[in-house]
Protein backbone atom coordinates (compact mmCIF):
# COMPACT_ATOMS: atom_id res chain seq x y z
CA UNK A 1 24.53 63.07 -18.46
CA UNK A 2 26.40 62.28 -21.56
CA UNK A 3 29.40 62.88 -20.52
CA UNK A 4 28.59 60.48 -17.37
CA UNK A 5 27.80 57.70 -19.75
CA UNK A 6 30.64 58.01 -21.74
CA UNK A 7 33.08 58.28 -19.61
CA UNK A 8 31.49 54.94 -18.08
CA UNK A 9 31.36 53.20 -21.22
CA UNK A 10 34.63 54.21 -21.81
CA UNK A 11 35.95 52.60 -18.57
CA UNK A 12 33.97 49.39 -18.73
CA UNK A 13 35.86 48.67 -22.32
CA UNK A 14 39.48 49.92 -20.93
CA UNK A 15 38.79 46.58 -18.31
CA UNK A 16 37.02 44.00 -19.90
CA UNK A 17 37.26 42.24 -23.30
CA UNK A 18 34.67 40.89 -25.49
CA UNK A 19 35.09 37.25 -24.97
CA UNK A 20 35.07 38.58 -21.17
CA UNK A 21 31.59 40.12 -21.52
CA UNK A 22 30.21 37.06 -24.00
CA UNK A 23 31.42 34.58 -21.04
CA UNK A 24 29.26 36.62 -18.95
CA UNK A 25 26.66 36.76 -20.64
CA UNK A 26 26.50 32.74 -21.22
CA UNK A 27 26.68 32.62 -17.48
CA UNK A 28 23.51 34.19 -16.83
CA UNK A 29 21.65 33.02 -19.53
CA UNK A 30 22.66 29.16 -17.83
CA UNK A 31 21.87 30.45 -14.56
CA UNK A 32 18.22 31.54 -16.22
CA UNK A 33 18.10 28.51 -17.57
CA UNK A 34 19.31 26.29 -14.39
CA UNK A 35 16.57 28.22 -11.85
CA UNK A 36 13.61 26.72 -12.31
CA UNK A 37 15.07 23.53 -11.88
CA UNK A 38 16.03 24.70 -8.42
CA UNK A 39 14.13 22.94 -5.31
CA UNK A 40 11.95 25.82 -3.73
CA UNK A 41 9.93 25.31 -0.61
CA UNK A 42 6.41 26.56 -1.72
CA UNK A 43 4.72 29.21 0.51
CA UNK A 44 1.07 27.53 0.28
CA UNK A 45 3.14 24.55 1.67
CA UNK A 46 4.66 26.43 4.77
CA UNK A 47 1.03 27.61 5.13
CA UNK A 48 -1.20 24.04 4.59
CA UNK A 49 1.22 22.64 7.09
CA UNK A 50 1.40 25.44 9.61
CA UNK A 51 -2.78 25.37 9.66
CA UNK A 52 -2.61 21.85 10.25
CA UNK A 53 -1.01 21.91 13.21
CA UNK A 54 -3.11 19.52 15.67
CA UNK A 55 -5.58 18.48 13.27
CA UNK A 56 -3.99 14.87 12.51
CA UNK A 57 -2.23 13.04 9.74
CA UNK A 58 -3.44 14.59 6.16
CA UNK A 59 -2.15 11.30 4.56
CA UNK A 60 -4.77 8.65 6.79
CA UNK A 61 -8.25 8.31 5.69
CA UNK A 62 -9.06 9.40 9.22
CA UNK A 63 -8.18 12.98 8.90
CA UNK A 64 -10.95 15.15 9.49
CA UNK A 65 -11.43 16.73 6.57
CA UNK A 66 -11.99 13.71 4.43
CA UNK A 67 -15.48 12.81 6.36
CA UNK A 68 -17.16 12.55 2.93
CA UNK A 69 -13.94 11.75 1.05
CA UNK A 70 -14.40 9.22 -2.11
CA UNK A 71 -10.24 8.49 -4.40
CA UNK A 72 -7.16 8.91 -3.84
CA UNK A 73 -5.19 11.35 -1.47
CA UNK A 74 -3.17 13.58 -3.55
CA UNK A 75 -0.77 14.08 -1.00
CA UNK A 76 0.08 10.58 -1.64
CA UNK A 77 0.03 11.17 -5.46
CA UNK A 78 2.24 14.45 -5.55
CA UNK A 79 0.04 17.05 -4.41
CA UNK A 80 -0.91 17.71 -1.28
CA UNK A 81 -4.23 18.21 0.53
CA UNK A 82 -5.44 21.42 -1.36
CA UNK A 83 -3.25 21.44 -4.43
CA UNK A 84 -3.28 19.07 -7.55
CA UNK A 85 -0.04 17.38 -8.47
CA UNK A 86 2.22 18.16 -11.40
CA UNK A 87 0.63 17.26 -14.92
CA UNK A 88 -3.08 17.53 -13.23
CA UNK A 89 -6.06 19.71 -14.22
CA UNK A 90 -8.59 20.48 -11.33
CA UNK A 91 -11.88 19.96 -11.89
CA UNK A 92 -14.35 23.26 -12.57
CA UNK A 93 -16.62 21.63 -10.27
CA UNK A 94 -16.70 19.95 -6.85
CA UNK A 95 -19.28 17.71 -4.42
CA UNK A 96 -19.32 19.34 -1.04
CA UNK A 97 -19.08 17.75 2.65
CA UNK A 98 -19.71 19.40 6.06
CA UNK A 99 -16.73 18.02 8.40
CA UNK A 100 -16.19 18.71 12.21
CA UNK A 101 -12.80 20.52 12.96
CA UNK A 102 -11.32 18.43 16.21
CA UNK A 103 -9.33 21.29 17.56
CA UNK A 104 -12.52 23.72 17.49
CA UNK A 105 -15.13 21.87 17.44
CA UNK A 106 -16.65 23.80 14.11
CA UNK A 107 -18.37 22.49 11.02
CA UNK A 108 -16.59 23.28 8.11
CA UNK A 109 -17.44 23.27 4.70
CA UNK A 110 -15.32 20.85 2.57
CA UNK A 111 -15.03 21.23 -1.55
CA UNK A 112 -13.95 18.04 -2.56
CA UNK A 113 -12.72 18.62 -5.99
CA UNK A 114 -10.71 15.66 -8.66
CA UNK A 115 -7.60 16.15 -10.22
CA UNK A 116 -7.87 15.05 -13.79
CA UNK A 117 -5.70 14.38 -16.54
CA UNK A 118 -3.21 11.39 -15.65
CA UNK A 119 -4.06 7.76 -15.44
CA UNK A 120 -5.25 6.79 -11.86
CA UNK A 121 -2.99 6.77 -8.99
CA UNK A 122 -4.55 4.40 -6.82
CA UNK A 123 -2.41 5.12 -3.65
CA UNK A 124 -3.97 6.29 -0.36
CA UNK A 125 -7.70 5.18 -1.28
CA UNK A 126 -10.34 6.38 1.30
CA UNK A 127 -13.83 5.83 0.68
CA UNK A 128 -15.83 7.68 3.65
CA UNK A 129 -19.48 8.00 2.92
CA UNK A 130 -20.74 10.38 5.50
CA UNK A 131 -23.32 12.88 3.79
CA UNK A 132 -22.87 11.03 0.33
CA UNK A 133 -26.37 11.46 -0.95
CA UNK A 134 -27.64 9.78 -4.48
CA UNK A 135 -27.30 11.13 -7.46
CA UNK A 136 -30.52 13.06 -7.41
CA UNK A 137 -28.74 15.26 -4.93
CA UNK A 138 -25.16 15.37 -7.41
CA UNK A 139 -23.50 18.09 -5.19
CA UNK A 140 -23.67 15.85 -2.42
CA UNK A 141 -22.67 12.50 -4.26
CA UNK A 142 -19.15 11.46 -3.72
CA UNK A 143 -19.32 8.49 -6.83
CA UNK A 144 -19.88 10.92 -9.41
CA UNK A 145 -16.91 11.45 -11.50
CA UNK A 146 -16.10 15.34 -11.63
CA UNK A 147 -13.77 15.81 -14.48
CA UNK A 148 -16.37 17.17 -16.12
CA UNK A 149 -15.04 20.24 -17.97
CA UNK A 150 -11.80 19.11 -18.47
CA UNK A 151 -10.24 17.50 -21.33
CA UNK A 152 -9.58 14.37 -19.85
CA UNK A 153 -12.02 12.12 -17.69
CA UNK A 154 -9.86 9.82 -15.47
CA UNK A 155 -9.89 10.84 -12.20
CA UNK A 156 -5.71 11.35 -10.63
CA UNK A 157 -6.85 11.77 -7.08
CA UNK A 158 -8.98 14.16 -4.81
CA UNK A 159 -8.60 17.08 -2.78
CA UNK A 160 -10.04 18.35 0.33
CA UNK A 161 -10.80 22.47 0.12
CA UNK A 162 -11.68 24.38 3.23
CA UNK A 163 -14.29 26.42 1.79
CA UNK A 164 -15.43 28.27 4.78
CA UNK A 165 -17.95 27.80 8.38
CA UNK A 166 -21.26 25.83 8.05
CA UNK A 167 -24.02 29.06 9.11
């Protein structure tokens, strides 16, 4: 095994030089640097969209999930349906809505849950009230603000979780 590595080693600094190797080097180190910055389809994206296939325009306040939908859209705001966008916190806690799926004709169980951290976006603002109950029944009350356990109050925009069938 020595001998295998030496021999190797040997070789590699016959062919190359040291400004060869530190030229290298740089370029990988850039290329680390420079792929983040890269444009990457995200996989929860392929998935939100291929799910919503038939179930209507996720950027109208008529889209079924938002039946008890209070704020802004975050697709509208750089986020999408499910996910907050970029510089966002989502809230620890949620109000809930039951919502009927048009394609099969289930009720589903919607977390509606603010993205916190950023002023207000104020783009795409729904306000549908159906099973908003007062604030005796908070879970159910759309006007509460639910940054609650955040570090910042103001309200970004609101997402619509599928959180599973109504039993």
């Amino acid at each position: 095994m020595d001998l295998l590595i030496e021999r190797v080693s040997r070789t590699v600094a016959m062919r190359t030089s040291r400004r060869g190797i530190l030229g290298l080097i740089g370029k990988v180190i850039l290329g680390a640097m420079v792929l983040p910055l890269l444009p990457v389809e995200r996989i929860s994206g392929r998935a939100n969209a291929a799910e919503g296939a038939g179930e209507g325009d996720p950027l109208s306040c008529d889209y079924w999930r938002y039946c008890g939908f209070d704020g802004s859209m975050c697709g509208c705001c750089g986020g999408s349906t499910t996910e907050c966008p970029p510089g966002t916190l989502m809230s620890p806690t949620s109000w809930v809505g039951t919502c009927k799926h048009p394609v099969d004709g289930k009720d589903y169980i919607i977390g509606y849950r603010d993205c916190c951290g950023k002023d207000q976006c104020g783009r795409c603002f729904c306000q549908n009230n159906k099973g908003d109950m007062p604030l005796y029944r908070t879970q159910l009350d759309n006007g509460v603000s639910w940054c609650f356990g955040t570090s910042s109050f103001v309200v970004n925009c609101t997402t619509a979780v599928k959180l599973g069938l109504k039993s």
